[in-house]
Protein backbone atom coordinates (compact mmCIF):
# COMPACT_ATOMS: atom_id res chain seq x y z
CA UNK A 1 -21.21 -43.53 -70.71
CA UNK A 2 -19.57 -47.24 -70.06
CA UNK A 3 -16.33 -44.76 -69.05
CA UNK A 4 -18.00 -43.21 -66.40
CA UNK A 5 -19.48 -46.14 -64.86
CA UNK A 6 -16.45 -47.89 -65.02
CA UNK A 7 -14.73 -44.78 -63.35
CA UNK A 8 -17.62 -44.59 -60.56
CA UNK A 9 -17.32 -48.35 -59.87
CA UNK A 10 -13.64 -47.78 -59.32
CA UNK A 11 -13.84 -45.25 -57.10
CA UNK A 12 -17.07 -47.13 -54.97
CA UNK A 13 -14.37 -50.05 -54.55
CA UNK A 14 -11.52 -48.19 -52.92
CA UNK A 15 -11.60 -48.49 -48.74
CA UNK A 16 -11.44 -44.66 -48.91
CA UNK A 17 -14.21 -43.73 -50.76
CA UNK A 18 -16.56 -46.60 -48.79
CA UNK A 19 -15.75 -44.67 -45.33
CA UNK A 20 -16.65 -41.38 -46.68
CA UNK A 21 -19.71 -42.89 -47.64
CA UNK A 22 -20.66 -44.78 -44.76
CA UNK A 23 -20.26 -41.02 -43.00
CA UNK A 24 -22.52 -39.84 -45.62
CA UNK A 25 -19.48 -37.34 -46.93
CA UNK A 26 -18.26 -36.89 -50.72
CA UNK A 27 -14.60 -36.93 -51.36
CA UNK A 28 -14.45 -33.50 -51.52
CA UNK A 29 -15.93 -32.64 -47.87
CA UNK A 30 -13.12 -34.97 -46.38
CA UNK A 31 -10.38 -33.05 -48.15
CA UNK A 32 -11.63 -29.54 -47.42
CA UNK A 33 -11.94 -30.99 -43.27
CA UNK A 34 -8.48 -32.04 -43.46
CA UNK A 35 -7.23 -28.76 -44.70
CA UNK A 36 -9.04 -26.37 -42.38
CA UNK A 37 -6.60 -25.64 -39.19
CA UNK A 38 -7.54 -22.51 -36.56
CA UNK A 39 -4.68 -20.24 -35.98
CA UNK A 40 -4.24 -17.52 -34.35
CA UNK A 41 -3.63 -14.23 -35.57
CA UNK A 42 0.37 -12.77 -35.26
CA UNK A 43 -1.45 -10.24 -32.94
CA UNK A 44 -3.08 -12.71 -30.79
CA UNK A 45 -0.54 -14.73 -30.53
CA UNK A 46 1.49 -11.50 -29.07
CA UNK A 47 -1.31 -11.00 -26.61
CA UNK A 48 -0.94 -14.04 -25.55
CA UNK A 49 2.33 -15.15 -24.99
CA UNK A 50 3.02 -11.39 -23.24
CA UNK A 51 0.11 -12.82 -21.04
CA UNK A 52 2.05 -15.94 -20.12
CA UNK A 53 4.97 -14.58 -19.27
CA UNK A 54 3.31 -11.91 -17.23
CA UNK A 55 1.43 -14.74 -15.46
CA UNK A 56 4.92 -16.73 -14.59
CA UNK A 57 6.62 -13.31 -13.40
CA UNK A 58 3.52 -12.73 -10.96
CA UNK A 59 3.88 -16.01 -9.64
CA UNK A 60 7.93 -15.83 -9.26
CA UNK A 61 8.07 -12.33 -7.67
CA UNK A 62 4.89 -12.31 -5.68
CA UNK A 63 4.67 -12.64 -1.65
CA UNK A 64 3.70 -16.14 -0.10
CA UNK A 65 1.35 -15.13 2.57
CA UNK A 66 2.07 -16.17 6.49
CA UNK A 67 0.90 -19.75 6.55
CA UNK A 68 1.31 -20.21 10.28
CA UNK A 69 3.92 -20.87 13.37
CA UNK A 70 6.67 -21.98 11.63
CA UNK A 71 6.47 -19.02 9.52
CA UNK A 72 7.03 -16.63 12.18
CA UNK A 73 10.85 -16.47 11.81
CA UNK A 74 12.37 -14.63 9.00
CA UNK A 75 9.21 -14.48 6.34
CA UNK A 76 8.69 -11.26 5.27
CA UNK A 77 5.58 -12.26 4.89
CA UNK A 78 4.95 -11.50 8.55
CA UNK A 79 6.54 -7.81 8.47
CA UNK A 80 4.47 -6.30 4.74
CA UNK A 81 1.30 -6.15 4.01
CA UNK A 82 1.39 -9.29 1.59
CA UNK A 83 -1.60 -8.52 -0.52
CA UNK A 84 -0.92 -5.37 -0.97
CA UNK A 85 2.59 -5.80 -2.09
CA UNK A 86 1.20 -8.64 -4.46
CA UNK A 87 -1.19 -6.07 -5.94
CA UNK A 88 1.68 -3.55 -6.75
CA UNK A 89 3.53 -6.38 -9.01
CA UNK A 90 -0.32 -6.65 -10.39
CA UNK A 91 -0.54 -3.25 -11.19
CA UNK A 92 3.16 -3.09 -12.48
CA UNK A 93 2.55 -5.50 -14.60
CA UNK A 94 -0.28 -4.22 -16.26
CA UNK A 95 1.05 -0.65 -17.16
CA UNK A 96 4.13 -2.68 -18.85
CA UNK A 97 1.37 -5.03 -20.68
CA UNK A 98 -0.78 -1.84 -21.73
CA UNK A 99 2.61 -0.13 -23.16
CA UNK A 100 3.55 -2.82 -24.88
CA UNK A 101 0.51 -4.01 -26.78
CA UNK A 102 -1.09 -0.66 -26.99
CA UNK A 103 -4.33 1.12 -25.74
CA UNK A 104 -6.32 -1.61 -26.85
CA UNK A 105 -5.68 -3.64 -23.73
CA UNK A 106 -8.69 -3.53 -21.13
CA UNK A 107 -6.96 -2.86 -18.34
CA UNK A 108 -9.62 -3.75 -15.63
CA UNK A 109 -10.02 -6.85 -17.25
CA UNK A 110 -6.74 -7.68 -17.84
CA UNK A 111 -5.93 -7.09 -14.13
CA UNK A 112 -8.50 -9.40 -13.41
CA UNK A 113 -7.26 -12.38 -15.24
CA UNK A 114 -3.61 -12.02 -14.22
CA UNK A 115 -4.49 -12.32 -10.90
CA UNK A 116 -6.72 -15.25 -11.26
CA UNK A 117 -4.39 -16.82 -13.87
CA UNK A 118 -1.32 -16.73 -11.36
CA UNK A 119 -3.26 -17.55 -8.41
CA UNK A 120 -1.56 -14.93 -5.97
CA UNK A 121 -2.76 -13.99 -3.08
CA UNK A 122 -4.15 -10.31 -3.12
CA UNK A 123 -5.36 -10.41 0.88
CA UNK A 124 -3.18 -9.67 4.38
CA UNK A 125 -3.93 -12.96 6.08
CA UNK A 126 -2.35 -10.74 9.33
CA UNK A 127 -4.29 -7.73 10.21
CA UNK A 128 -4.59 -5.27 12.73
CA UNK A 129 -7.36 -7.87 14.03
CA UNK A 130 -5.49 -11.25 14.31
CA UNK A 131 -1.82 -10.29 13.64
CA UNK A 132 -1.06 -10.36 18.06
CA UNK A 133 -2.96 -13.74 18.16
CA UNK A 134 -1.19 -15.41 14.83
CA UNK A 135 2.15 -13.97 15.93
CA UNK A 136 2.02 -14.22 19.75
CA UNK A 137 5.50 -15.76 20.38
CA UNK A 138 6.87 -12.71 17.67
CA UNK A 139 7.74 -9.03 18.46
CA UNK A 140 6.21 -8.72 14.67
CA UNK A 141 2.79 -9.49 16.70
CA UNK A 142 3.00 -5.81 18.56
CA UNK A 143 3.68 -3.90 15.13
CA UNK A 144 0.54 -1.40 14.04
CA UNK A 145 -1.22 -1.12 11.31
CA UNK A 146 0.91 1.97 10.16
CA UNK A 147 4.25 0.28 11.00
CA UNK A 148 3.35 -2.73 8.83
CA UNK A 149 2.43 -0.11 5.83
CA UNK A 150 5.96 1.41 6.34
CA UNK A 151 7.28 -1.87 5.98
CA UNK A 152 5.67 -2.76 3.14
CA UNK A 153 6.72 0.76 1.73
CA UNK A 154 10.45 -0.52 2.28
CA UNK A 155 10.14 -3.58 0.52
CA UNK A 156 8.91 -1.92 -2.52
CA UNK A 157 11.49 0.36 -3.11
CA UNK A 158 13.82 -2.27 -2.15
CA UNK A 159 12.81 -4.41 -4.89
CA UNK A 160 12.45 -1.38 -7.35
CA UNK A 161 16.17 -0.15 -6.67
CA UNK A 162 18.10 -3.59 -6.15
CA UNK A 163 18.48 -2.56 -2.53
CA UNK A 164 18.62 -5.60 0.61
CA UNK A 165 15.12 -6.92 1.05
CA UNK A 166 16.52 -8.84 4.53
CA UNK A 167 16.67 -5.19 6.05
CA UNK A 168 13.24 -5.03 5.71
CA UNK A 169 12.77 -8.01 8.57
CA UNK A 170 15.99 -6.07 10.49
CA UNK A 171 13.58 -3.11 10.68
CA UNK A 172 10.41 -4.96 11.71
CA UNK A 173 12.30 -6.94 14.44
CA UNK A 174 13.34 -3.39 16.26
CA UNK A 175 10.16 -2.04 15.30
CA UNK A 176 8.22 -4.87 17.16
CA UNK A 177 10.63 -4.18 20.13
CA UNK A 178 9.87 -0.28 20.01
CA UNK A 179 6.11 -1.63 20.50
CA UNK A 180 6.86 -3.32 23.23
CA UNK A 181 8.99 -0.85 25.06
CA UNK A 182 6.03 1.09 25.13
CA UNK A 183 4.36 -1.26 27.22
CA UNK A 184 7.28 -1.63 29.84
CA UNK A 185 9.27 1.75 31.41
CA UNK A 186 11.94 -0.61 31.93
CA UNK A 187 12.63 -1.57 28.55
CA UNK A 188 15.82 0.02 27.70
CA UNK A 189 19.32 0.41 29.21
CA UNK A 190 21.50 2.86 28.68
CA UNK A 191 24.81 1.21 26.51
CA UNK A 192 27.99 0.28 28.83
CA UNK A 193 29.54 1.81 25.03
CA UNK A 194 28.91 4.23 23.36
CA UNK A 195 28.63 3.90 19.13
CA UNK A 196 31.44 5.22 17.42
CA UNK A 197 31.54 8.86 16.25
CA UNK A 198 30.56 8.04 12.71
CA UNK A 199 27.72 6.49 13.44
CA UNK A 200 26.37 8.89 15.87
CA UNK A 201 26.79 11.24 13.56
CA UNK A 202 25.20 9.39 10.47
CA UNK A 203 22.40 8.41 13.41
CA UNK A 204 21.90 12.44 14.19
CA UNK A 205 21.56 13.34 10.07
CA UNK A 206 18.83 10.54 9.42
CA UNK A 207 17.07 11.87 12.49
CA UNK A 208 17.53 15.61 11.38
CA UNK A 209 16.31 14.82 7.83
CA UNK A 210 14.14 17.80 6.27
CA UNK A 211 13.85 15.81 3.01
CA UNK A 212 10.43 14.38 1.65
CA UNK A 213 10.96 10.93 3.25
CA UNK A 214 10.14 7.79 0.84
CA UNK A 215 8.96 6.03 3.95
CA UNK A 216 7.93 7.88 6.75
CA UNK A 217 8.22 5.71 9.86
CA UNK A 218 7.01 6.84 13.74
CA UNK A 219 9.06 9.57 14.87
CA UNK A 220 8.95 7.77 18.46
CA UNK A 221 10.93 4.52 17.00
CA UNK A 222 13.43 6.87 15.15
CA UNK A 223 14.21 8.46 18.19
CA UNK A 224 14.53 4.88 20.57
CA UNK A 225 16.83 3.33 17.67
CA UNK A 226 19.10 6.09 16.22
CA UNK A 227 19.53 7.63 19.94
CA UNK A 228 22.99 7.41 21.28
CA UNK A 229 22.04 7.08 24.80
CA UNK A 230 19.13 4.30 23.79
CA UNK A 231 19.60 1.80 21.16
CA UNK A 232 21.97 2.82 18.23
CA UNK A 233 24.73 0.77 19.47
CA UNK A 234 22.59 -2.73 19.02
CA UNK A 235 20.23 -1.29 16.12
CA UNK A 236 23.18 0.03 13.88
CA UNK A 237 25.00 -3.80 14.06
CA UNK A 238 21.97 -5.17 12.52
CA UNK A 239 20.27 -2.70 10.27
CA UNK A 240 22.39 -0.77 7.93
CA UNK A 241 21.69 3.08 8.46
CA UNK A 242 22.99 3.15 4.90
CA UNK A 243 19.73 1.74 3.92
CA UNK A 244 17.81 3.52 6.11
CA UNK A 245 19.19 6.58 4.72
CA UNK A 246 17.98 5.87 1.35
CA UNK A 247 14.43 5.88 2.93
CA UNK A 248 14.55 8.43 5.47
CA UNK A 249 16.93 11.07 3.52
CA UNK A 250 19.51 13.08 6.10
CA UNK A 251 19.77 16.09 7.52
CA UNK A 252 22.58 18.31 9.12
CA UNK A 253 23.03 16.20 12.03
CA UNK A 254 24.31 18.52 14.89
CA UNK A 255 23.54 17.48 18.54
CA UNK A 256 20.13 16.58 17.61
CA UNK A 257 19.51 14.23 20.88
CA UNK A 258 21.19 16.53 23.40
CA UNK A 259 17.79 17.91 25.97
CA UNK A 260 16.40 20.92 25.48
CA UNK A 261 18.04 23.73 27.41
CA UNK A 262 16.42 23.99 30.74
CA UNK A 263 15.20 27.32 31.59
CA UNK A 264 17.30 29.00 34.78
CA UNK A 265 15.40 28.13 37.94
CA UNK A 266 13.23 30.85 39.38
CA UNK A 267 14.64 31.59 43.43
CA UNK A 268 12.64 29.99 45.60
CA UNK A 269 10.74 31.92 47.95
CA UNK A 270 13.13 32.35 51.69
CA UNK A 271 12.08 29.88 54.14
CA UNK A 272 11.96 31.33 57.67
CA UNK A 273 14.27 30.65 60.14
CA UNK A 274 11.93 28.71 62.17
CA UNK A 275 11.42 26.27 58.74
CA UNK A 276 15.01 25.88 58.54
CA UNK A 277 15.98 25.08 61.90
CA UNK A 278 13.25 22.57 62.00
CA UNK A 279 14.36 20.76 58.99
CA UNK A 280 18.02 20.61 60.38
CA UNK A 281 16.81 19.17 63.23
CA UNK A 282 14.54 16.59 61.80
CA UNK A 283 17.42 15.56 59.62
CA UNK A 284 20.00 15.17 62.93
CA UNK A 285 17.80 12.69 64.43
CA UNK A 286 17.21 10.82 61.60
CA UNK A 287 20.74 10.57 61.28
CA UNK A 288 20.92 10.31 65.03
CA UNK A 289 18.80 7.27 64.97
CA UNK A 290 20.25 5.56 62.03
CA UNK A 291 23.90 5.86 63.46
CA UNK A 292 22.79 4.46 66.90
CA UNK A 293 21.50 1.58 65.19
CA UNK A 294 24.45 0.94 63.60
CA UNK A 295 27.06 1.92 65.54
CA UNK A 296 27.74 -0.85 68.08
CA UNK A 297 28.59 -2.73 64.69
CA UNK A 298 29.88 -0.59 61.89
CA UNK A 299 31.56 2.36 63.99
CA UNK A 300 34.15 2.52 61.44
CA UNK A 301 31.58 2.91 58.55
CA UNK A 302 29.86 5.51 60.39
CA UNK A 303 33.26 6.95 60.44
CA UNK A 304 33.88 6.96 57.33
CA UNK A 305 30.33 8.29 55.86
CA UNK A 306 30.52 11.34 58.15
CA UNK A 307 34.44 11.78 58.05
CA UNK A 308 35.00 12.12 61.74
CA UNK A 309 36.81 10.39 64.17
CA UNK A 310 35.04 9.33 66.97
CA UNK A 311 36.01 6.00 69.54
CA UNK A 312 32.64 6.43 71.48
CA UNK A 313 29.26 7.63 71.68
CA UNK A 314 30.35 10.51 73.44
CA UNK A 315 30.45 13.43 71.09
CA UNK A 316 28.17 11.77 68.60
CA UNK A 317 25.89 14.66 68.95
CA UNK A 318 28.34 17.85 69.50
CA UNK A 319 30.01 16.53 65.88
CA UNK A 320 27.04 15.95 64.17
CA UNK A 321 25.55 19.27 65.25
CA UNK A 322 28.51 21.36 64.09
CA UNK A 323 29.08 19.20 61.14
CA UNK A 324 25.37 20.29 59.84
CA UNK A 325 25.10 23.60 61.71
């Protein structure tokens, strides 16, 4: 009994035992506290570093949408649709998540936390709405809706086959300037060169493609840039018809840009005599009148243009009649 005591009073005089007391717990509760840690399952942990790393990879390989004037110049982000693109890496990610954790994964909710985990943008702050006003000193302001899907088609399989994403803002530029051809009938020029016969002919097999494009792009802007009488020459020293090959497929080629035949002109119906004679004369005094006018000055011009030889006035008319009799 005295053993006891003694062995209670010992352990009511150590500091230890005295705080467990004054927190109203024995000995015992403060060692079983100490030993409980939470830890996560080898399965959860899995889960959640795959999640991590899926977050970091969204934030590294995602688009930064346009964020304003300074942006306009080679951003990409003014050529794709951004959110869309940003949804695609989303998406991507997900399928790889979902094969390598199993079916388990929720998917819908798991797409839902990447994309508020990573913070990416999953909206196209440019749209068909505000994309001339945001971009108004940038040919990228004049592209349609559909162009900027094409685009955004390019820089996908770009990115899935290692191919040059800075073609993709090659192709908007001379897309933007097909738009705005289309608002001018003086746009183009015909070259002072001509392209080089391998590139026309590389030009005239992406235009005569058959094969199921991967991006289809307007057939009008095909025909501006990859046209040897239009715009190859300029287009084909900045975008690489190499890569535009790889979206567009190629055909036979063959003299895919020459006109279409013109059918043989039907004989117009015979004009009477009267009708002819008339227009002859019209035409001599027009000519009559012009040459007068000119003549005291430029005799030697008028010479020339109607290849006679005259020092005077004199047989102005008696020439002129038997020159157009």
């Amino acid at each position: 009994m005295e053993i006891t005591t003694n062995t209670t009073t010992r352990q009511l005089s150590t500091p230890t035992t005295q705080a467990t007391l004054k927190n109203n717990q024995s000995p015992l509760q403060e060692t079983t506290t100490a030993q409980i840690k939470p830890e996560l399952s080898s399965t959860s942990q899995a889960v959640t570093q795959a999640f991590q790393q899926a977050v970091d990879w969204l934030q590294q390989e995602s688009v930064e949408p346009f964020q304003g004037h300074m942006d306009q110049l080679g951003r990409v982000s003014v050529n794709i649709d951004v959110g869309r693109y940003n949804l695609y890496l989303v998406d991507k990610k997900v399928n790889e998540l979902q094969e390598q954790l199993g079916n388990s994964v929720d998917i819908k909710e798991m797409r839902s936390q990447l994309i508020q985990a990573s913070g990416i943008t999953t909206e196209n702050p440019l749209n068909a709405a505000n994309r001339k006003d945001q971009l108004n000193q940038n040919v990228a302001g004049l592209l349609h809706e559909k162009d900027v899907q094409a685009l955004t088609d390019v820089y996908i399989h770009a990115k899935e086959k290692g191919l040059d994403t800075e073609q993709v803002n090659h192709l908007g530029f001379f897309m933007g300037v097909y738009r705005q051809s289309q608002q001018s009938t003086h746009y183009f020029h015909p070259p002072t060169e001509p392209a080089d016969s391998a590139t026309i002919q590389q030009a005239q097999a992406i235009y005569s493609s058959k094969e199921t494009p991967l991006v289809q792009f307007d057939s009008g802007f095909l025909e501006q840039m990859l046209h040897p009488d239009k715009n190859l020459k300029p287009f084909s020293k900045v975008v690489d018809l190499d890569f535009l090959q790889k979206m567009t497929g190629a055909g036979a080629g063959g003299d895919v840009f020459l006109p279409a035949e013109q059918p043989p002109k039907r004989p117009s119906a015979v004009t009477s005599d009267s009708a002819t004679n008339r227009s002859k004369d019209e035409l001599q005094e027009q000519l009559a009148t012009w040459l007068n006018q000119h003549w005291s000055q430029e005799a030697s011009l008028v010479n020339q243009l109607l290849g006679l030889n005259l020092d005077d006035q004199q047989d102005l008319w008696t020439q002129l009649r038997s020159k157009f009799a």
